[in-house]
N, C-alpha and C. Protein backbone atom coordinates (compact mmCIF):
# COMPACT_ATOMS: atom_id res chain seq x y z
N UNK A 1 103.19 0.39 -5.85
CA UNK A 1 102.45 0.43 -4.61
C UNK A 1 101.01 0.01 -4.90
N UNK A 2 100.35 -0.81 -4.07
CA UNK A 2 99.20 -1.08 -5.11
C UNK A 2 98.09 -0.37 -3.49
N UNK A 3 96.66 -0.42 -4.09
CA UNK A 3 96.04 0.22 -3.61
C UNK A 3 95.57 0.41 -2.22
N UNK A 4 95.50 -0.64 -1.68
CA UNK A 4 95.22 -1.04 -0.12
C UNK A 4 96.48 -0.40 0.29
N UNK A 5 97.58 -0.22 0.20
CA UNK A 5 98.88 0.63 0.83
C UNK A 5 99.23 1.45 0.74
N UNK A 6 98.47 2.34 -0.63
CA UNK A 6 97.87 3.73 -0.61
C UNK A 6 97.24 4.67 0.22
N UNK A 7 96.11 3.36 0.44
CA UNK A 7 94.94 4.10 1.17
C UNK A 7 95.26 4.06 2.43
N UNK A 8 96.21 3.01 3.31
CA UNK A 8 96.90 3.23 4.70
C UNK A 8 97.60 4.23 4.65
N UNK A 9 98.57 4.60 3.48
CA UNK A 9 99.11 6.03 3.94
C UNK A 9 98.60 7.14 3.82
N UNK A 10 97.76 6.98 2.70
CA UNK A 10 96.88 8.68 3.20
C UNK A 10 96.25 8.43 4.50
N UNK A 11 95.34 7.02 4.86
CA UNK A 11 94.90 7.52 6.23
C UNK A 11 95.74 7.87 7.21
N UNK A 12 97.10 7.33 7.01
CA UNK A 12 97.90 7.90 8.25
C UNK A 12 98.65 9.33 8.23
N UNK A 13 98.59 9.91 6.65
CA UNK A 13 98.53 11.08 6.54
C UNK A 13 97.65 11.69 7.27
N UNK A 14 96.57 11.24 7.21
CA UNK A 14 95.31 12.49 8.07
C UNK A 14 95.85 12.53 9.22
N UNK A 15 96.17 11.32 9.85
CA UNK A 15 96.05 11.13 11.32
C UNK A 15 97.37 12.62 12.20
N UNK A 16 98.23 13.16 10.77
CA UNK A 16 99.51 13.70 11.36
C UNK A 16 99.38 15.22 10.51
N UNK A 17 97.95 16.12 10.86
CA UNK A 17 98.12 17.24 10.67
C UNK A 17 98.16 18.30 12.20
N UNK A 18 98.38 18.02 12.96
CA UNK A 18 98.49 19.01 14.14
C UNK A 18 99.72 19.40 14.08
N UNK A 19 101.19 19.15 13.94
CA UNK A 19 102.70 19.79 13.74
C UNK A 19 102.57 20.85 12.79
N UNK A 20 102.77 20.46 11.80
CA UNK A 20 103.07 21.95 10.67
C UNK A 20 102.33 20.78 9.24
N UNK A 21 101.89 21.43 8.91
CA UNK A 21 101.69 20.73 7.48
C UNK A 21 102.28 20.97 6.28
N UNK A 22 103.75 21.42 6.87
CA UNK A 22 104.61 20.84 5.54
C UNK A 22 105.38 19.70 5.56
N UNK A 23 105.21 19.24 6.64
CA UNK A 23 105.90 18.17 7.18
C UNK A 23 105.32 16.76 6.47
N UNK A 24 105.92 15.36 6.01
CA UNK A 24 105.81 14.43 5.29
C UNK A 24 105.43 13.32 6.28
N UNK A 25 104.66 12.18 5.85
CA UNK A 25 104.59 11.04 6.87
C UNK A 25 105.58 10.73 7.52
N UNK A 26 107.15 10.81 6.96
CA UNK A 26 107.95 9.74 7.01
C UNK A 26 108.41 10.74 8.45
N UNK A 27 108.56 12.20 7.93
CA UNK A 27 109.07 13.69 8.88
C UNK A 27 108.52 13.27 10.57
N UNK A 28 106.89 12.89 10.25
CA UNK A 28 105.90 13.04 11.42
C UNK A 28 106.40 11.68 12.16
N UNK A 29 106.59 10.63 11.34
CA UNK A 29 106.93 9.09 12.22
C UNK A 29 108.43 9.09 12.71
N UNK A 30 109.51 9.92 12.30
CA UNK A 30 110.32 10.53 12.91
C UNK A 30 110.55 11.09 14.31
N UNK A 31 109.49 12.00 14.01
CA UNK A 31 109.51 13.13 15.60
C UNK A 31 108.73 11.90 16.75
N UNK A 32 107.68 11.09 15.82
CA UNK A 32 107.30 10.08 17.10
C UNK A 32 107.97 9.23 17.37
N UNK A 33 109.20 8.75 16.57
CA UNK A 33 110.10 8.10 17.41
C UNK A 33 111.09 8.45 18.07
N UNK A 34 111.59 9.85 17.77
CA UNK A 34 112.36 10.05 18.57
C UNK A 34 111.61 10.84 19.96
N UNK A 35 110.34 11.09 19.84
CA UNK A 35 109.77 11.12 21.49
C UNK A 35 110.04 10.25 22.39
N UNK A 36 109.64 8.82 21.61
CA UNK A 36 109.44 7.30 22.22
C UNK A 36 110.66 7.33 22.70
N UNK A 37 111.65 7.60 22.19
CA UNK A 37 113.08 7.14 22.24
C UNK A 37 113.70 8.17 23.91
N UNK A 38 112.92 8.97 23.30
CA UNK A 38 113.28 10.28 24.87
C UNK A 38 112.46 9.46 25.76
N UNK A 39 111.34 8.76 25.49
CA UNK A 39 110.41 8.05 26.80
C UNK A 39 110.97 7.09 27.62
N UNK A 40 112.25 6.59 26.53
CA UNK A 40 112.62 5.17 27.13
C UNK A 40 113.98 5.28 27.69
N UNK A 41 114.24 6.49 27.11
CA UNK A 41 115.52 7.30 27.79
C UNK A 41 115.19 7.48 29.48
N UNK A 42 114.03 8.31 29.26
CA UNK A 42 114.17 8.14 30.76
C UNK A 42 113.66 7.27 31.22
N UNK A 43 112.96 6.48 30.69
CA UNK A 43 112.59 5.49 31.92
C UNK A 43 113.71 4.20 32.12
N UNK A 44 114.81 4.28 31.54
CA UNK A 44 116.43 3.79 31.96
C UNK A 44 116.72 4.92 32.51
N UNK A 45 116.78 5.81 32.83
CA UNK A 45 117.88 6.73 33.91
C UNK A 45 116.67 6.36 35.26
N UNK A 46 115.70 6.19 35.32
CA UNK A 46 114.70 5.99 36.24
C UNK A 46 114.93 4.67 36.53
N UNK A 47 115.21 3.95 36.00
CA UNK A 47 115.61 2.30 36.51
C UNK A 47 116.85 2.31 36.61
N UNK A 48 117.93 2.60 36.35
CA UNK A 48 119.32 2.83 36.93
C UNK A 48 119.00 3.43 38.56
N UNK A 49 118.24 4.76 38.74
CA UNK A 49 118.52 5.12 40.17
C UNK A 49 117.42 4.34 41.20
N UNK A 50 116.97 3.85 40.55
CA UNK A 50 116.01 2.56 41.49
C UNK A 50 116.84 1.55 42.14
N UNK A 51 117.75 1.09 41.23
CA UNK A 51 118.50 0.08 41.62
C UNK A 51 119.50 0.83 42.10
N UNK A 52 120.21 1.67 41.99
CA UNK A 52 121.31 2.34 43.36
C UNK A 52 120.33 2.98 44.26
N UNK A 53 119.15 3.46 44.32
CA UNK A 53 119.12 3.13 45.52
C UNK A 53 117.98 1.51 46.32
N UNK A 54 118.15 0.92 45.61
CA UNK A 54 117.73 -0.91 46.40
C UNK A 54 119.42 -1.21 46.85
N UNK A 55 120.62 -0.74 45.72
CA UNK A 55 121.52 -1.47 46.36
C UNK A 55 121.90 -0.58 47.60
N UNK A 56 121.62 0.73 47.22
CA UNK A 56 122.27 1.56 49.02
C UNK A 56 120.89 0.99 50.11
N UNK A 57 120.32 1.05 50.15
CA UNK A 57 119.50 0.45 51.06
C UNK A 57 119.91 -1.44 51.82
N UNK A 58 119.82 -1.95 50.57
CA UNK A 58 120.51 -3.69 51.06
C UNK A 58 121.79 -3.28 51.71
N UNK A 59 122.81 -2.26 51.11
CA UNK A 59 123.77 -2.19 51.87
C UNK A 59 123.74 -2.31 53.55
N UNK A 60 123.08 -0.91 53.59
CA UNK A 60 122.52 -1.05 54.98
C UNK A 60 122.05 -1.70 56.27
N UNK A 61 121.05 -2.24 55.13
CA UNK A 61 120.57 -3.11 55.91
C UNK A 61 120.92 -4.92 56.07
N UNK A 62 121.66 -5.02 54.89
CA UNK A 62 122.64 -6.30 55.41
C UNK A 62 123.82 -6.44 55.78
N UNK A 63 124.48 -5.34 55.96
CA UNK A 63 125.61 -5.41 56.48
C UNK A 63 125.76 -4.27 57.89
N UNK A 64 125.01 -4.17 58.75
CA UNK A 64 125.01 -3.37 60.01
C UNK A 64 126.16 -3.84 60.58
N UNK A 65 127.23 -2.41 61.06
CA UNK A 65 128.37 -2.54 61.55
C UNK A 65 129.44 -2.41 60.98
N UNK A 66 129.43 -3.06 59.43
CA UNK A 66 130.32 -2.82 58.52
C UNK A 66 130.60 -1.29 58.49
N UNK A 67 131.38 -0.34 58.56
CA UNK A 67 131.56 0.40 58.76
C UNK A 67 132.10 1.45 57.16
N UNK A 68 132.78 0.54 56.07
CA UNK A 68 132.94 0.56 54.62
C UNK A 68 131.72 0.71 53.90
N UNK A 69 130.88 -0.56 54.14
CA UNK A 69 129.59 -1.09 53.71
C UNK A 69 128.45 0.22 53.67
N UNK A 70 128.42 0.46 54.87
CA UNK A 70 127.74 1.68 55.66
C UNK A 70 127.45 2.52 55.16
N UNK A 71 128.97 3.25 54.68
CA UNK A 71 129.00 4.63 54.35
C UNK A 71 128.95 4.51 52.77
N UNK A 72 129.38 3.02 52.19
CA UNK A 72 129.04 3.31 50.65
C UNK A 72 127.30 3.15 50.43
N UNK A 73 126.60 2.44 51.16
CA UNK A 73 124.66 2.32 50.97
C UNK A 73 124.64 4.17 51.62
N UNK A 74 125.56 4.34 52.54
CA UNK A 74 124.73 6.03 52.87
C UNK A 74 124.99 7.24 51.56
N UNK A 75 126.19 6.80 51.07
CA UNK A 75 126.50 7.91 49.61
C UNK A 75 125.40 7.24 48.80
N UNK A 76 125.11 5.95 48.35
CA UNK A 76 124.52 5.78 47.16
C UNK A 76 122.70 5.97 47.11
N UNK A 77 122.36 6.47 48.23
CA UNK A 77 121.26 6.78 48.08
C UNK A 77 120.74 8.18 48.25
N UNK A 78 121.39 9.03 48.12
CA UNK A 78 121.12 10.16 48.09
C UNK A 78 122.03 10.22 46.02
N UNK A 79 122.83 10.24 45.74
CA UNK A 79 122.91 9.59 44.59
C UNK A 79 122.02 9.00 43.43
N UNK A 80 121.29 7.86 44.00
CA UNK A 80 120.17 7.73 43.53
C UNK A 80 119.07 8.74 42.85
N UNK A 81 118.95 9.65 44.43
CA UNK A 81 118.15 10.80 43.59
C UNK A 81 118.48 11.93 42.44
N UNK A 82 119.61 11.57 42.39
CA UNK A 82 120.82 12.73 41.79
C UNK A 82 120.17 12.20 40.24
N UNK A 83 120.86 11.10 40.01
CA UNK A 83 120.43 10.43 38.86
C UNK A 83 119.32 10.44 38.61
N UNK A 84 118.25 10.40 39.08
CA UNK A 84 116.68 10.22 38.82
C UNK A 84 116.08 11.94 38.41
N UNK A 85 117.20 13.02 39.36
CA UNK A 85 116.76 14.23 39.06
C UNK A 85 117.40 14.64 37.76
N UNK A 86 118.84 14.19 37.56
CA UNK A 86 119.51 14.09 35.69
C UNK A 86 118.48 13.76 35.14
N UNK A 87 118.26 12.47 35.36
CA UNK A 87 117.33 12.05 33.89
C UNK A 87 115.87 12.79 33.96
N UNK A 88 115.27 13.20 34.76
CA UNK A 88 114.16 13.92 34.18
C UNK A 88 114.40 15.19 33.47
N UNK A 89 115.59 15.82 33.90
CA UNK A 89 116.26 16.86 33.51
C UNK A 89 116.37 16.79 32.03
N UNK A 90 117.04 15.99 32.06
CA UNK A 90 117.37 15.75 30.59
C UNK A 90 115.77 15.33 29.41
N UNK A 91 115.26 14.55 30.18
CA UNK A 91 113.82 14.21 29.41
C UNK A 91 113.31 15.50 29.02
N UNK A 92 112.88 16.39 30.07
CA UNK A 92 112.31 17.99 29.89
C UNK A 92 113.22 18.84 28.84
N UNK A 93 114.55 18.78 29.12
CA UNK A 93 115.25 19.60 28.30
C UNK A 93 115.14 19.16 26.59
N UNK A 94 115.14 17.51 26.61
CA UNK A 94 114.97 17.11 24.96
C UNK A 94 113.37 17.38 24.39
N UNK A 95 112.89 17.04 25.55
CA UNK A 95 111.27 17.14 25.00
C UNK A 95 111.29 18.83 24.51
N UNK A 96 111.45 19.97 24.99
CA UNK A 96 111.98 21.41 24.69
C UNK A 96 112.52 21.70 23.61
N UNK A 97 113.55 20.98 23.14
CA UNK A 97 114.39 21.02 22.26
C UNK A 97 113.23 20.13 20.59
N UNK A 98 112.58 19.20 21.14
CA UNK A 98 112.08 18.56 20.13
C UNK A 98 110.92 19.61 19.57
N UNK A 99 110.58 20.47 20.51
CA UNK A 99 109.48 21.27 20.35
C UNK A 99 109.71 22.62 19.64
N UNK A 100 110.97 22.62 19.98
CA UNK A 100 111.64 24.23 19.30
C UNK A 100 111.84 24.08 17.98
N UNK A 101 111.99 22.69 17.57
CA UNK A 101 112.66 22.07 16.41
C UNK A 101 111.47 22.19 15.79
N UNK A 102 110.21 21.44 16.29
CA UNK A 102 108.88 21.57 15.22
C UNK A 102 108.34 22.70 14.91
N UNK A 103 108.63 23.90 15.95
CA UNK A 103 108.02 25.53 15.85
C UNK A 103 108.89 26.11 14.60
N UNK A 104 110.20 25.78 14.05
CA UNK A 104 110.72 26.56 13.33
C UNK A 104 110.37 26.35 11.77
């Protein structure tokens, strides 16, 4: 390892004493990716129910009369919120879980 790549990892050592300080660089760049990874988690369950509900809405509103059409844009947007209320659910519950994990 020569010296300039030394001195980046101790500085990024400093940067990761607020968790526990028995914890290792590699431990700390861990828990920040698997945050990131919960971030992007939900923000796909948040873009999944965006788009059911754009498609229950287009339903609606391009097919007036359709009577099939209708009632599948009227289920999928209440749906929509279903999914959008899962995935935050789930975001809160892992973010909890990631936190219980660093307290022990």
């Amino acid at each position: 390892m020569n010296h300039s790549s030394m001195k980046a990892q101790i500085a990024a050592k400093q940067l990761y004493t607020g968790h526990n300080k028995q914890l290792i660089l590699r431990d700390e760049l861990a828990i920040d990716r698997t945050r990131l990874a919960n971030e992007r988690t939900l923000l796909s369950w948040l873009r999944t129910a965006l788009m059911i509900l754009v498609s229950g809405i287009t339903l609606l509103k391009l097919f007036p009369g359709v009577i099939t059409l209708e009632i599948t844009g009227g289920v999928l947007i209440p749906v929509s919120f279903l999914v959008a209320g899962l995935g935050v659910h789930r975001y809160w519950r892992t973010c909890a879980s990631i936190r219980s994990a660093l307290n022990h």
